[in-house]
N, C-alpha and C. Protein backbone atom coordinates (compact mmCIF):
# COMPACT_ATOMS: atom_id res chain seq x y z
N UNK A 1 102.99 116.26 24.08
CA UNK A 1 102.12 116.03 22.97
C UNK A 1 101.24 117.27 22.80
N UNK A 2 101.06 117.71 21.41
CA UNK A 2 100.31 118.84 21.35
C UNK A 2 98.61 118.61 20.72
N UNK A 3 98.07 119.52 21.10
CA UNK A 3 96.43 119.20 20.28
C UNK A 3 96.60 118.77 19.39
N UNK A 4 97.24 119.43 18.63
CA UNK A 4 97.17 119.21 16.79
C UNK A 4 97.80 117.70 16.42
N UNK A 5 98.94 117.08 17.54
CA UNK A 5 98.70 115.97 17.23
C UNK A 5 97.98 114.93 17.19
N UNK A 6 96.79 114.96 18.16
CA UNK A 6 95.76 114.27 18.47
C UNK A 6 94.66 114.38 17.16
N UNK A 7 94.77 112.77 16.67
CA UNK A 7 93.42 112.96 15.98
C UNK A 7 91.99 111.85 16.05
N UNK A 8 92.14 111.12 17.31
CA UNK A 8 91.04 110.32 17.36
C UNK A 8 91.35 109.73 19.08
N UNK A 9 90.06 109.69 19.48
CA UNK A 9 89.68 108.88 21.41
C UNK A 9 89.06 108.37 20.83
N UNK A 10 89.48 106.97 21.68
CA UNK A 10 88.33 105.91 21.84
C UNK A 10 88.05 105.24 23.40
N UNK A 11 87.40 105.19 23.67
CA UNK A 11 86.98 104.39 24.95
C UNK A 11 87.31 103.01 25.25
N UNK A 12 87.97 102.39 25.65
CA UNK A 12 88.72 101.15 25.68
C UNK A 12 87.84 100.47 26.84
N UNK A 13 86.94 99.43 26.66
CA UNK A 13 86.54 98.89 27.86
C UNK A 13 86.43 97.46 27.76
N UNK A 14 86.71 96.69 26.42
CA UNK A 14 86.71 95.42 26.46
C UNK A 14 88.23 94.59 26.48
N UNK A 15 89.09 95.18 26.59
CA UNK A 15 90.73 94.52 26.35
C UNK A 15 90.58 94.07 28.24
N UNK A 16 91.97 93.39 28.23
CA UNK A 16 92.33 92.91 29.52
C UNK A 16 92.46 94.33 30.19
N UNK A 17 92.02 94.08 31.39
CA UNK A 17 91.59 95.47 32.79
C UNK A 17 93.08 96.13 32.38
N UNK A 18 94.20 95.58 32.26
CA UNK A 18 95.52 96.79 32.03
C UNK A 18 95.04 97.58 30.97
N UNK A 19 94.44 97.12 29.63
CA UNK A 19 94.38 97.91 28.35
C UNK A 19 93.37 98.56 28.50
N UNK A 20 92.76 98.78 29.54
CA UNK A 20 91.28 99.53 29.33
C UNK A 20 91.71 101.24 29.37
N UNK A 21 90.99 101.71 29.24
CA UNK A 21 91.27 102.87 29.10
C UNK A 21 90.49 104.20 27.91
N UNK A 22 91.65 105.28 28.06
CA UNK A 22 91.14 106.43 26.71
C UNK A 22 92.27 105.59 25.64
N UNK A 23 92.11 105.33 24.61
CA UNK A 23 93.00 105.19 23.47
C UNK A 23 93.19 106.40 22.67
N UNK A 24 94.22 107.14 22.29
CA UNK A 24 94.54 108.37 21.69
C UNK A 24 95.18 107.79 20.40
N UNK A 25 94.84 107.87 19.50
CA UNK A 25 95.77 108.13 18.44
C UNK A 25 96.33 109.52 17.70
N UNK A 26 97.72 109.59 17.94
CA UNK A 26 98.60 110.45 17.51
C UNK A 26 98.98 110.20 16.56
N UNK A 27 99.71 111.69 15.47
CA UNK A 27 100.26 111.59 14.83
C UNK A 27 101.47 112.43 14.75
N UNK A 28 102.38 111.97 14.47
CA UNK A 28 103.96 112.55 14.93
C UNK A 28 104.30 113.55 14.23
N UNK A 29 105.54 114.56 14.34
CA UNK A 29 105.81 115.55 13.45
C UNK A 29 106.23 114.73 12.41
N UNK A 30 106.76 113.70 12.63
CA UNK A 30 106.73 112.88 11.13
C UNK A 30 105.90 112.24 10.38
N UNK A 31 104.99 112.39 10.77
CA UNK A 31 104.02 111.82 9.94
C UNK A 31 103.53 110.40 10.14
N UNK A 32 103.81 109.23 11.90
CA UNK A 32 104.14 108.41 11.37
C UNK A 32 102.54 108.43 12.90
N UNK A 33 102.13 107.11 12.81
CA UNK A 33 100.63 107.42 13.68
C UNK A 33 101.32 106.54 14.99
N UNK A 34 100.74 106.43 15.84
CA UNK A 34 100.88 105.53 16.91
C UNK A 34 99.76 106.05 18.21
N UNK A 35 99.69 104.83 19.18
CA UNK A 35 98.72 104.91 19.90
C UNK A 35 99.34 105.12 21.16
N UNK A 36 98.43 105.77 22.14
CA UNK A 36 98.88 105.76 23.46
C UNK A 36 97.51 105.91 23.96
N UNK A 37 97.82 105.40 25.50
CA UNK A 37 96.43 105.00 26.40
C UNK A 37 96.94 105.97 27.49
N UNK A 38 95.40 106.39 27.66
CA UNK A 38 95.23 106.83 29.22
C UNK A 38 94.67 105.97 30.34
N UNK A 39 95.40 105.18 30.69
CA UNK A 39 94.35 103.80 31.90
C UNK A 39 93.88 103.79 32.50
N UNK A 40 93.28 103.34 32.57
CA UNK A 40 91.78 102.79 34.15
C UNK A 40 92.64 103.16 35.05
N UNK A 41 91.85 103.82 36.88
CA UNK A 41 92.55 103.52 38.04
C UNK A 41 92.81 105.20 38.32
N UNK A 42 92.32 106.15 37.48
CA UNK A 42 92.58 107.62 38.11
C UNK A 42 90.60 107.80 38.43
N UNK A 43 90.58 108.67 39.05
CA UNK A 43 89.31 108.85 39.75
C UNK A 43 88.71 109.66 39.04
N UNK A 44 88.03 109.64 37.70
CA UNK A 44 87.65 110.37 36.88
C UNK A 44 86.45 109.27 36.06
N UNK A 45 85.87 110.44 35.13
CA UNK A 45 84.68 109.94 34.40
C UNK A 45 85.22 109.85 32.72
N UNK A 46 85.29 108.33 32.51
CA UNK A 46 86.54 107.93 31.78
C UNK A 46 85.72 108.21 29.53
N UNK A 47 84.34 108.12 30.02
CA UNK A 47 83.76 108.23 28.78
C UNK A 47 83.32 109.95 28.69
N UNK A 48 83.51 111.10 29.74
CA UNK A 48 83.63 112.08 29.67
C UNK A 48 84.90 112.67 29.19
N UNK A 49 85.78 112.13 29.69
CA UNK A 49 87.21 112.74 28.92
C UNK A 49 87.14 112.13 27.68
N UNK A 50 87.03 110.48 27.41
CA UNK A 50 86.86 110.84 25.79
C UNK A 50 86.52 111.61 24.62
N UNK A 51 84.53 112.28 25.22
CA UNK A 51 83.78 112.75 24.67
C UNK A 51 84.91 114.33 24.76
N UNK A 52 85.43 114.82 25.76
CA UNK A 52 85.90 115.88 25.84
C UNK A 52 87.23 116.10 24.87
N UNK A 53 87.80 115.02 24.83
CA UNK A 53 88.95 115.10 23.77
C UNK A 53 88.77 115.36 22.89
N UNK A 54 87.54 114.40 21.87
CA UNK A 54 86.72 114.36 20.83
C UNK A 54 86.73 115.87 20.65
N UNK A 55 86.07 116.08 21.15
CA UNK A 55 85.25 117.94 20.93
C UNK A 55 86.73 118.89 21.33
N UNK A 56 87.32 119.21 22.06
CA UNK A 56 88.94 119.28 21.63
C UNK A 56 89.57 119.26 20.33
N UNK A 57 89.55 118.22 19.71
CA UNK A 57 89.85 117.92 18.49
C UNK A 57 89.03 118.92 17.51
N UNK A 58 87.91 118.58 17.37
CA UNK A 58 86.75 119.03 16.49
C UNK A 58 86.29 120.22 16.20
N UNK A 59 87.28 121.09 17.91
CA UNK A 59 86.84 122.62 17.92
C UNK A 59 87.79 123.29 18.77
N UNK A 60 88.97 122.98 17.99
CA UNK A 60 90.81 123.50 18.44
C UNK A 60 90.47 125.37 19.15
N UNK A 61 88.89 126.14 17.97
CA UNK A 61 88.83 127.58 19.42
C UNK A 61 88.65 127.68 20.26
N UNK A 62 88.71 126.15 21.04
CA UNK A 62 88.25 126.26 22.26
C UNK A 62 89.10 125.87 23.63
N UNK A 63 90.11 125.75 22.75
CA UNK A 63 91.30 124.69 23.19
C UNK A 63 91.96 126.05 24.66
N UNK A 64 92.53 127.43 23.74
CA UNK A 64 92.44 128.79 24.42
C UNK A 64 91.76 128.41 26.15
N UNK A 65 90.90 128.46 26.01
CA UNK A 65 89.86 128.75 27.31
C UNK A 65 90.53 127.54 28.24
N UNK A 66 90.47 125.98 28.02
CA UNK A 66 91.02 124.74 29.00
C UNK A 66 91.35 125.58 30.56
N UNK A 67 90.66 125.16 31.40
CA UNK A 67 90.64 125.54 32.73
C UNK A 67 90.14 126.41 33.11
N UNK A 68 89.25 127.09 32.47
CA UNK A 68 88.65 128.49 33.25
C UNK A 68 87.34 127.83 33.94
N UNK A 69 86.69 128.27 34.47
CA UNK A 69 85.37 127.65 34.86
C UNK A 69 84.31 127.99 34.08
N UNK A 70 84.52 129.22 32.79
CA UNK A 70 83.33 129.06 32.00
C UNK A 70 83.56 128.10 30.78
N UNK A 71 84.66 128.01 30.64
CA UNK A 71 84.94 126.76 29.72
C UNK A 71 84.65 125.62 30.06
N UNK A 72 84.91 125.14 31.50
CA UNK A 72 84.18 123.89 32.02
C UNK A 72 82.21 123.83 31.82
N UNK A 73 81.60 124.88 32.40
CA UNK A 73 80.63 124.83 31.91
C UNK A 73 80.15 124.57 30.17
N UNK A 74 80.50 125.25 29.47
CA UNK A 74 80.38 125.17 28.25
C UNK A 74 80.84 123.84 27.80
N UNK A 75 82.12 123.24 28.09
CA UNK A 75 82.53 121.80 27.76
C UNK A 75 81.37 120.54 28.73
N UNK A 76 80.88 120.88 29.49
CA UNK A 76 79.77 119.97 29.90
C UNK A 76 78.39 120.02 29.19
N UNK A 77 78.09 121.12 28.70
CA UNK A 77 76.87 121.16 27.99
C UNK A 77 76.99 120.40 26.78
N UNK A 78 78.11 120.83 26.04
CA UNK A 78 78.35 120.60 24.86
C UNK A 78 78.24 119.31 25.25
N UNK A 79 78.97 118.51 25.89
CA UNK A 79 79.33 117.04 25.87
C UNK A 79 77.97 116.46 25.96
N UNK A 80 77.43 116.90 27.02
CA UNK A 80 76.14 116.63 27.23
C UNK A 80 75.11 116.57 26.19
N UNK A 81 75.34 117.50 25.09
CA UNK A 81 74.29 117.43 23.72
C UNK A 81 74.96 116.23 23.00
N UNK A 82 76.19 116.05 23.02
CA UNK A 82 76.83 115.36 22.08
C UNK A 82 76.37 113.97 22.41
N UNK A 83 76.39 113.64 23.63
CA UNK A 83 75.59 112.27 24.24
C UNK A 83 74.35 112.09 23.88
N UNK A 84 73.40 112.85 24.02
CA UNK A 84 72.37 112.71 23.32
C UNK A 84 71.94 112.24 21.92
N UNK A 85 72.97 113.00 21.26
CA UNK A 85 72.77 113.01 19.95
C UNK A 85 73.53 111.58 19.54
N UNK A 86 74.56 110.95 20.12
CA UNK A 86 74.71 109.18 20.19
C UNK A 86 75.63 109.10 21.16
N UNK A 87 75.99 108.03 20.66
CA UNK A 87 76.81 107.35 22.10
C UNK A 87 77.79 107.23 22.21
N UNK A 88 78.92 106.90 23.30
CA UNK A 88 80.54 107.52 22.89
C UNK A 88 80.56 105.93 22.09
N UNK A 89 81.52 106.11 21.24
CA UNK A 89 82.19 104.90 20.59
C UNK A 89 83.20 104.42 21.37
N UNK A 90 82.61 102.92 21.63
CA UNK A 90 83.54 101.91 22.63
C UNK A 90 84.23 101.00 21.71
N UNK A 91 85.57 100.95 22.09
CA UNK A 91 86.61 100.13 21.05
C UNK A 91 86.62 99.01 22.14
N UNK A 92 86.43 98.03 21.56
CA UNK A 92 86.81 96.24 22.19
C UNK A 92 88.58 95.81 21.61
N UNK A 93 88.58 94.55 21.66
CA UNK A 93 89.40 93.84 21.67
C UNK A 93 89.82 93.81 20.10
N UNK A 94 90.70 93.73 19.65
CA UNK A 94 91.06 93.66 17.77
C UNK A 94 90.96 94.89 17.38
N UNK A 95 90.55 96.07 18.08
CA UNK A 95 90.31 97.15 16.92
C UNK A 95 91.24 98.05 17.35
């Protein structure tokens, strides 16, 4: 899956404990949308990778840098303002 297919995270925390998760919605070289989850159960900070996808999405020049350690810094600040400024959007059950 490439960046450019990614166009929306959501934070999954109200479905049954299997569905919890990052929710990604993709969109295919065809044009056609579908969802895929990243699930609960890896040892990570699960509303940080959302927020990080998000901003991924939102700012593809930054996409280049992924793994350096000044890019990690810079992707924590940022995230970090972005929290401030509201709150990650949590998807429940039906949506």
């Amino acid at each position: 899956m490439s960046w450019d297919g990614i166009v929306g995270a959501s934070l999954v925390v109200d479905w049954p404990r299997a569905g919890r998760g990052v929710q990604l919605t993709l969109i295919g070289p065809n044009g056609r949308q579908r969802i895929e989850m990243i699930p609960r159960g890896f040892d990570l900070d699960y509303p940080f990778l959302t927020e990080a996808i998000r901003h991924y999405i939102a700012h593809p020049e930054h996409r280049a840098a992924i793994g350096t350690d000044a890019e990690l810094v810079r992707l924590i600040s940022a995230v970090t303002a972005d929290r401030n400024d509201r709150q990650v959007e949590v998807t429940g059950a039906g949506t």
